[in-house]
C-alpha atoms as a PDB file:
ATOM      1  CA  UNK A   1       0.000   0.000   0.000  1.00  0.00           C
ATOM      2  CA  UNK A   2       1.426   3.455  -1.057  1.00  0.00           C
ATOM      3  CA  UNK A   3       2.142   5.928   1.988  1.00  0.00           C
ATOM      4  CA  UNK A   4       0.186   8.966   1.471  1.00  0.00           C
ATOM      5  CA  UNK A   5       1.340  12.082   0.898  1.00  0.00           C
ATOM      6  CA  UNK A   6       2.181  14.579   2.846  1.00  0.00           C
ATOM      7  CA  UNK A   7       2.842  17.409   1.027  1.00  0.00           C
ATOM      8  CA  UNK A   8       0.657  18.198  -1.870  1.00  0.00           C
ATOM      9  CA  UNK A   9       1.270  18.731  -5.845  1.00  0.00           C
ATOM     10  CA  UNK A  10      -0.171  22.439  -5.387  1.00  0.00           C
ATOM     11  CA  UNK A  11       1.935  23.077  -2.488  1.00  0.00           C
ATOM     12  CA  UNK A  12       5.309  22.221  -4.331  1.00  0.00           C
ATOM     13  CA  UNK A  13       3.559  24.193  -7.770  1.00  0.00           C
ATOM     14  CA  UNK A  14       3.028  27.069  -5.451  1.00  0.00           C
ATOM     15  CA  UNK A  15       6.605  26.482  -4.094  1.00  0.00           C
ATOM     16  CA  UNK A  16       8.101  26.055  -7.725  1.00  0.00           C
ATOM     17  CA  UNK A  17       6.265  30.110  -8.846  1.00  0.00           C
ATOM     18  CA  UNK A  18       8.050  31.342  -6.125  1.00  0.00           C
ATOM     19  CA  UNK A  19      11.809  29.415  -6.659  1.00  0.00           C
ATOM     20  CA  UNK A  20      11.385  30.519 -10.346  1.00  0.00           C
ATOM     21  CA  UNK A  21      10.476  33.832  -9.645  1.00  0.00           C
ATOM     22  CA  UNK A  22      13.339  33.814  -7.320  1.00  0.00           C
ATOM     23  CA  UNK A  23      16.309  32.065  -9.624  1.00  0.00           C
ATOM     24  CA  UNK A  24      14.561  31.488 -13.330  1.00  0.00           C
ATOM     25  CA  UNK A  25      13.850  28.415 -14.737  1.00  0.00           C
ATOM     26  CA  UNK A  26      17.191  27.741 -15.832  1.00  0.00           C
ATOM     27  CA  UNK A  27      19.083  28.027 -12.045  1.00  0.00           C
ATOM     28  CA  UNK A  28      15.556  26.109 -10.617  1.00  0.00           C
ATOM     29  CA  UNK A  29      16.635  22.490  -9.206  1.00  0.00           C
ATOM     30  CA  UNK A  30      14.686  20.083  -7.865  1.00  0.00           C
ATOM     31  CA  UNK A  31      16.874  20.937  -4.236  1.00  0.00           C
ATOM     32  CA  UNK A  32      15.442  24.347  -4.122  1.00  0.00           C
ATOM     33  CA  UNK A  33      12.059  23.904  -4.771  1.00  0.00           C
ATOM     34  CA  UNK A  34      12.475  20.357  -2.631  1.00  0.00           C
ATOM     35  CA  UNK A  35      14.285  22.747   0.321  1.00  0.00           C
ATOM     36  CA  UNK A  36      10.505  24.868   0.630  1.00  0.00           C
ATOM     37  CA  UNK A  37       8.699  22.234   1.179  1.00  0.00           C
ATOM     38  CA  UNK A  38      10.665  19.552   2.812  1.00  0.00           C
ATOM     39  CA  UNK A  39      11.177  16.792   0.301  1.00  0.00           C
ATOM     40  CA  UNK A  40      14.458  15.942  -1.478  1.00  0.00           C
ATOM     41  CA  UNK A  41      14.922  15.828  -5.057  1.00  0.00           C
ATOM     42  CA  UNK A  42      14.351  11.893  -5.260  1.00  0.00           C
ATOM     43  CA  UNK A  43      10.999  12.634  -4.094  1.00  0.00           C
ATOM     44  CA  UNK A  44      10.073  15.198  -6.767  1.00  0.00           C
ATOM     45  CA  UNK A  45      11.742  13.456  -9.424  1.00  0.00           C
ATOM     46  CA  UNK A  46       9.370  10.101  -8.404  1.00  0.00           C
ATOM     47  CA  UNK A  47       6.412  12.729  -8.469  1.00  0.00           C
ATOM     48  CA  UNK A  48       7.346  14.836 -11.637  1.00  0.00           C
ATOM     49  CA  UNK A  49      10.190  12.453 -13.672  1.00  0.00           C
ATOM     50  CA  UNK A  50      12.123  15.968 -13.989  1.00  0.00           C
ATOM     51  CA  UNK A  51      13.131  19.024 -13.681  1.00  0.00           C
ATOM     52  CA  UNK A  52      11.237  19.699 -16.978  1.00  0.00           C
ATOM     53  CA  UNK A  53       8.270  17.434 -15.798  1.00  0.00           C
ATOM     54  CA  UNK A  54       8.206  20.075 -12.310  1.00  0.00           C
ATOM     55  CA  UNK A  55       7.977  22.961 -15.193  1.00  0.00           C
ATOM     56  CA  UNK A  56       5.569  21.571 -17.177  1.00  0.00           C
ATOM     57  CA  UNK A  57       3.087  20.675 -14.298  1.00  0.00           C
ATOM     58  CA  UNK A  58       3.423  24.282 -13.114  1.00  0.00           C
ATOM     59  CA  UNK A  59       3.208  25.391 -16.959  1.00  0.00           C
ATOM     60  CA  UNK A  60      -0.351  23.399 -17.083  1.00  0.00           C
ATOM     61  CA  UNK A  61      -1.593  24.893 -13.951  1.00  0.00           C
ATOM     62  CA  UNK A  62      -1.202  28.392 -14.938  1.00  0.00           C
ATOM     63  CA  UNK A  63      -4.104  28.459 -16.701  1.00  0.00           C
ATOM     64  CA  UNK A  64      -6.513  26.905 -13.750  1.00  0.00           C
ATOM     65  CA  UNK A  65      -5.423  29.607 -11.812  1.00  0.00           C
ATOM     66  CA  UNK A  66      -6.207  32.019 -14.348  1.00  0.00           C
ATOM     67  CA  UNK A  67      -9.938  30.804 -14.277  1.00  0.00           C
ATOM     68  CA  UNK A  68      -9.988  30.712 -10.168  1.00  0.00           C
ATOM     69  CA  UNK A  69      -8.535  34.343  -9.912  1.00  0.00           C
ATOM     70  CA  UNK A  70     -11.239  34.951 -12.383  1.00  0.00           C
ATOM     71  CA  UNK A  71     -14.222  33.432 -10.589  1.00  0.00           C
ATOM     72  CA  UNK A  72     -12.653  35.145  -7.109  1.00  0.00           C
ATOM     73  CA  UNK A  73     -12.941  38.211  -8.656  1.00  0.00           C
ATOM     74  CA  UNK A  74     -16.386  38.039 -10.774  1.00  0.00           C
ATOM     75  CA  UNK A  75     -17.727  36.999  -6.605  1.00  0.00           C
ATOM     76  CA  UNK A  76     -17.292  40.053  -5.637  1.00  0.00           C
ATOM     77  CA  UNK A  77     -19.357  43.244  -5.025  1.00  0.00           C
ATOM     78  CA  UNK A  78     -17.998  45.376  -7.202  1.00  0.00           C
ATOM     79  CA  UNK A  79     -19.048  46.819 -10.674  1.00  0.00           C
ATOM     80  CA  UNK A  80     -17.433  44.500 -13.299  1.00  0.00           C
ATOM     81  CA  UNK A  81     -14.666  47.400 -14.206  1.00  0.00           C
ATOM     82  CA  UNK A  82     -13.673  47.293 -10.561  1.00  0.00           C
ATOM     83  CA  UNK A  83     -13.541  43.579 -10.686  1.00  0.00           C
ATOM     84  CA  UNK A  84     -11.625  42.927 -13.710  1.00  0.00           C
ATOM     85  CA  UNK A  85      -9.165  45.317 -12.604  1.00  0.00           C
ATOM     86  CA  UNK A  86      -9.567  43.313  -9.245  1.00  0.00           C
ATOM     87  CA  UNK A  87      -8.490  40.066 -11.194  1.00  0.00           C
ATOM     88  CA  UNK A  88      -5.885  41.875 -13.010  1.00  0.00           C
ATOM     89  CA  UNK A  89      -4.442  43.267  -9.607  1.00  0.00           C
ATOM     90  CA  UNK A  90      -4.523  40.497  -7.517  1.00  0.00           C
ATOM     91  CA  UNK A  91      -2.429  38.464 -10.019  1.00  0.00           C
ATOM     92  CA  UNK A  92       0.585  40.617  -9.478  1.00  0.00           C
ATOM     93  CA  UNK A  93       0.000  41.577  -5.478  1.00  0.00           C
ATOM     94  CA  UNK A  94       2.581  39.426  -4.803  1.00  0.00           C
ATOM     95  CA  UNK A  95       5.685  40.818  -7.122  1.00  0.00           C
ATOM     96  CA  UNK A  96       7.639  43.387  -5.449  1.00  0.00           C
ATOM     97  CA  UNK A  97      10.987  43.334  -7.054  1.00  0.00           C
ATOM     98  CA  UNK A  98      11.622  43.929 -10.777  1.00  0.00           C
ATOM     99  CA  UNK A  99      14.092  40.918 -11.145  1.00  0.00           C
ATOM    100  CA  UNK A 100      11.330  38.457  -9.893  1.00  0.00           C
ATOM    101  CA  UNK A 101       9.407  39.565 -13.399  1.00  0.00           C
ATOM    102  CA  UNK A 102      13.066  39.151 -15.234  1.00  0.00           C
ATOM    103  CA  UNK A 103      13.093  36.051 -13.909  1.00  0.00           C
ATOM    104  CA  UNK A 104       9.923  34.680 -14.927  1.00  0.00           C
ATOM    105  CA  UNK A 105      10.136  36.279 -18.655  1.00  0.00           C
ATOM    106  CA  UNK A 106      13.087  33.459 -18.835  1.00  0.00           C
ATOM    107  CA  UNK A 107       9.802  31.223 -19.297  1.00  0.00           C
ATOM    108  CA  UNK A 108       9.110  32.704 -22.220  1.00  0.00           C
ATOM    109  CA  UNK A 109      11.893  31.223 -24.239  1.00  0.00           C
ATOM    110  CA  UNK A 110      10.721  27.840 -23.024  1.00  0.00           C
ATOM    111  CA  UNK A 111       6.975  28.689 -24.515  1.00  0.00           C
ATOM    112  CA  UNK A 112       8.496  29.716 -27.556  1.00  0.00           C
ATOM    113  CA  UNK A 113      11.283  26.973 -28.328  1.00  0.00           C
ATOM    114  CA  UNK A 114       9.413  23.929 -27.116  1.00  0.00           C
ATOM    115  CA  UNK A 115       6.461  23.059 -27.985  1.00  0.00           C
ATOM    116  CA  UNK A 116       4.613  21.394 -24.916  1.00  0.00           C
ATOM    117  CA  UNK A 117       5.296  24.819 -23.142  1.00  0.00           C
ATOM    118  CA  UNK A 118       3.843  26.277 -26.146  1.00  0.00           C
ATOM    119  CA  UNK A 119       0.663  24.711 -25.327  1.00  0.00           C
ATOM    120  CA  UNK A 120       0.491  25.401 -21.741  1.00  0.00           C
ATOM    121  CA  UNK A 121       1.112  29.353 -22.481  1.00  0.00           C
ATOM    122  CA  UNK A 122      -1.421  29.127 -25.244  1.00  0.00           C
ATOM    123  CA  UNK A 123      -4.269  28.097 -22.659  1.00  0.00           C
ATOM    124  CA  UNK A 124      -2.899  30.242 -20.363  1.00  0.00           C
ATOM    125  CA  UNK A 125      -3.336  33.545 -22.829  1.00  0.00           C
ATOM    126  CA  UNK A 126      -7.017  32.044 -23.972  1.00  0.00           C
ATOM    127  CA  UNK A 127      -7.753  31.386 -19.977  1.00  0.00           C
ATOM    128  CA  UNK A 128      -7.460  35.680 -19.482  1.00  0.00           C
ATOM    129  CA  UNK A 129      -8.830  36.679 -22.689  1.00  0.00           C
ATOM    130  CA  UNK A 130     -12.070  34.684 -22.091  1.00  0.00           C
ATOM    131  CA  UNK A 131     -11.719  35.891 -18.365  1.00  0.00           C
ATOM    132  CA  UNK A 132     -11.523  39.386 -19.869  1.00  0.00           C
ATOM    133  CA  UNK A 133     -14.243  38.890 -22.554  1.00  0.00           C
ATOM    134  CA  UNK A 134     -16.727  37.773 -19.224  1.00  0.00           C
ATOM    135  CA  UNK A 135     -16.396  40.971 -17.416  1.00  0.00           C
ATOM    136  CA  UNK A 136     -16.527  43.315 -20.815  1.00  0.00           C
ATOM    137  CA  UNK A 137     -19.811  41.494 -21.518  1.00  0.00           C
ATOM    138  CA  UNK A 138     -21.003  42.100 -18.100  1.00  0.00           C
ATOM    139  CA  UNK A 139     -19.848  45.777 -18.285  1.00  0.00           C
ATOM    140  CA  UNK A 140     -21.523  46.177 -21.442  1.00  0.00           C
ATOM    141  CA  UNK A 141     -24.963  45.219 -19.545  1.00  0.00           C
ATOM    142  CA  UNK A 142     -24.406  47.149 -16.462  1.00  0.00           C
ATOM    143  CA  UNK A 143     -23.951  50.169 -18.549  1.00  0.00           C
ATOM    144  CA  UNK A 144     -20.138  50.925 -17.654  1.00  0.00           C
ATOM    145  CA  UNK A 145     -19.127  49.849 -21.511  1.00  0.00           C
ATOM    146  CA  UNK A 146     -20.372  51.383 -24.948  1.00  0.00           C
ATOM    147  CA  UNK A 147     -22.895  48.907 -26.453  1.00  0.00           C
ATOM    148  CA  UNK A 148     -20.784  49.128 -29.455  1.00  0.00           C
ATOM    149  CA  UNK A 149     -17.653  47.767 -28.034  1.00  0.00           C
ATOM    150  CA  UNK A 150     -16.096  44.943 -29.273  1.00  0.00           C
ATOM    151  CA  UNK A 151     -15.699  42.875 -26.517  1.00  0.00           C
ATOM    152  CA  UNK A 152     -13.177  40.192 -28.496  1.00  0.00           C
ATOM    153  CA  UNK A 153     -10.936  42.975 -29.480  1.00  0.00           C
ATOM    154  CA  UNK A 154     -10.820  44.354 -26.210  1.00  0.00           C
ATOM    155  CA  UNK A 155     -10.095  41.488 -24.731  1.00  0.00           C
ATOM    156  CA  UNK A 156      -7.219  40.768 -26.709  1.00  0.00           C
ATOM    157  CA  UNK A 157      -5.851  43.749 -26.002  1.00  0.00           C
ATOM    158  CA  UNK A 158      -5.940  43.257 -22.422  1.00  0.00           C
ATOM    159  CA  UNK A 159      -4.131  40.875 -22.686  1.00  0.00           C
ATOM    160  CA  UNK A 160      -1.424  42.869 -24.726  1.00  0.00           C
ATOM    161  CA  UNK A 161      -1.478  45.732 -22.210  1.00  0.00           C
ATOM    162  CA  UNK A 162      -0.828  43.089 -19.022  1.00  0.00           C
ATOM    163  CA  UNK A 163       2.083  41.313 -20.807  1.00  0.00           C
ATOM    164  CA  UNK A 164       3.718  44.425 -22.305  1.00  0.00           C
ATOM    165  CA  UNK A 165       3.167  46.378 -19.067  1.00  0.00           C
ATOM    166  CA  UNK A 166       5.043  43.478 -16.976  1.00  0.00           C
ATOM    167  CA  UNK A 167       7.606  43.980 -19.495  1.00  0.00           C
ATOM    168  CA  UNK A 168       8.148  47.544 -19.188  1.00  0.00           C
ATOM    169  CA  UNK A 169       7.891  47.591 -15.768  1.00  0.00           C
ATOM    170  CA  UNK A 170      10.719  45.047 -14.814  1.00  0.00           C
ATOM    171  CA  UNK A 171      12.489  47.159 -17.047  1.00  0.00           C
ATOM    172  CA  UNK A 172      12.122  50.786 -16.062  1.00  0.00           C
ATOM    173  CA  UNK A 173      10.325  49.769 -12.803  1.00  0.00           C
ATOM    174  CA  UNK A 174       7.912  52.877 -12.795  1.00  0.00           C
ATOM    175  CA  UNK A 175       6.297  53.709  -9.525  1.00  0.00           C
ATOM    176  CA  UNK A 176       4.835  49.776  -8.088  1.00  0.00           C
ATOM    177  CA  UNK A 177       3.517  47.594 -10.936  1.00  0.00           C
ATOM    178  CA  UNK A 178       0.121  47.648  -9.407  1.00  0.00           C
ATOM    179  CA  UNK A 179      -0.306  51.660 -10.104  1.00  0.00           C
ATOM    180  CA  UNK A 180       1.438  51.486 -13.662  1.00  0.00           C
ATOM    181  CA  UNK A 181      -0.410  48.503 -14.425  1.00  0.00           C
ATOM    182  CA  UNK A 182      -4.001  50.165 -12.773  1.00  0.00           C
ATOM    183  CA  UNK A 183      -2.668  53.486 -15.230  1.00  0.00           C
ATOM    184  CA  UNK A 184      -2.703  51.183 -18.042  1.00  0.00           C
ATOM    185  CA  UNK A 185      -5.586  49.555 -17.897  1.00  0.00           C
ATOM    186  CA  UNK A 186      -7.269  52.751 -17.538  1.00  0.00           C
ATOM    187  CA  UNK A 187      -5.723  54.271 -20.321  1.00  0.00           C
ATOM    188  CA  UNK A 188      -6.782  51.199 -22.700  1.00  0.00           C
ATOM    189  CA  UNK A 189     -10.415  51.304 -21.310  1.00  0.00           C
ATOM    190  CA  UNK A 190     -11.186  54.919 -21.172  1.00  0.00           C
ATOM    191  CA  UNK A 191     -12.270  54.723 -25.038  1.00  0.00           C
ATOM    192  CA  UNK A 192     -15.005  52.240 -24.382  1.00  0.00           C
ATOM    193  CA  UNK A 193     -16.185  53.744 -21.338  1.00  0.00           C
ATOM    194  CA  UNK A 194     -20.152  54.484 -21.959  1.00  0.00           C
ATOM    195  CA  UNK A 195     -20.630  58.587 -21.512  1.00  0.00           C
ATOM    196  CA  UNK A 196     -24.465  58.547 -21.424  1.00  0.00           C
END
């Protein structure tokens, strides 16, 4: 009979955002991300086969998350503006320190080279834009949108603004990342906002 386990998959995911925002995926081991949660590399290699295997898990999870951040913030009181900026907001709380975005853009190369990351940051893209296309619609009917928007366009390009913005931000690091990023997002949806 296999010995349960004590520490969960989503505990060493949530432990393998923060070593790669920390180091990058290509100084991440299996020993640091085994270090935060108390299991040695053996361990995660029986769990995940790899290094890569430990990427790819957190690579497939990224869009989940994308979908409960989104749910979390359509719960809430707020007008749908205030809670797609909500969703938007509460997905970078937790960055503080421009290198942690360098860090992470290292993933990048790995969606763009290979193409089982590929997939995983294809989902993950879809997974906002139909988060994004959700609370347009539902601004659209509580009157905080022009009828006339389009709501697939706009989407899209919120999902243009939050990428680029985490760009330019780990580079020039302008004020925090959650007032540049709240300034553009405001910028890109003052157009669409209904006047009447």
């Amino acid at each position: 009979m296999a010995r349960p386990r004590l520490v969960s998959d989503d505990v060493i995911l949530d432990a393998t955002r923060q070593v790669l925002a920390e180091l990058g995926p290509v100084k991440l081991t299996l020993a640091a991300v085994g270090a935060r949660v108390g299991l040695a590399p053996p361990t995660l290699m029986q769990r995940f086969g790899s290094k890569r295997g430990l990427l790819l898990a957190s690579a497939a999870r990224s869009p989940l998350m994308v979908r409960y951040a989104a749910d979390q913030a359509a719960a809430r009181d707020g007008s749908p503006l205030a809670n797609l900026r909500y969703f938007a907001l509460s997905s970078v709380a937790h960055i503080t320190r421009r290198e942690e975005l360098g860090n992470g853009l290292g993933f990048v190369q790995l969606d763009v080279a290979d193409p089982e990351f590929r997939k995983h940051a294809l989902a993950y893209a879809a997974a906002i834009v139909a988060a994004c296309d959700q609370f347009y619609r539902a601004a659209i009917e509580a009157g905080e949108l022009r009828p006339d928007t389009d709501v697939p366009a706009l989407a899209r390009h919120t999902l243009v603004c939050f990428e680029g913005t985490l760009q330019v931000w780990a580079v020039n690091g302008w004020g925090s990342l959650t007032e540049f990023l709240t300034e553009q997002l405001d910028l890109m949806i003052a157009p669409y906002l209904n006047q009447e």
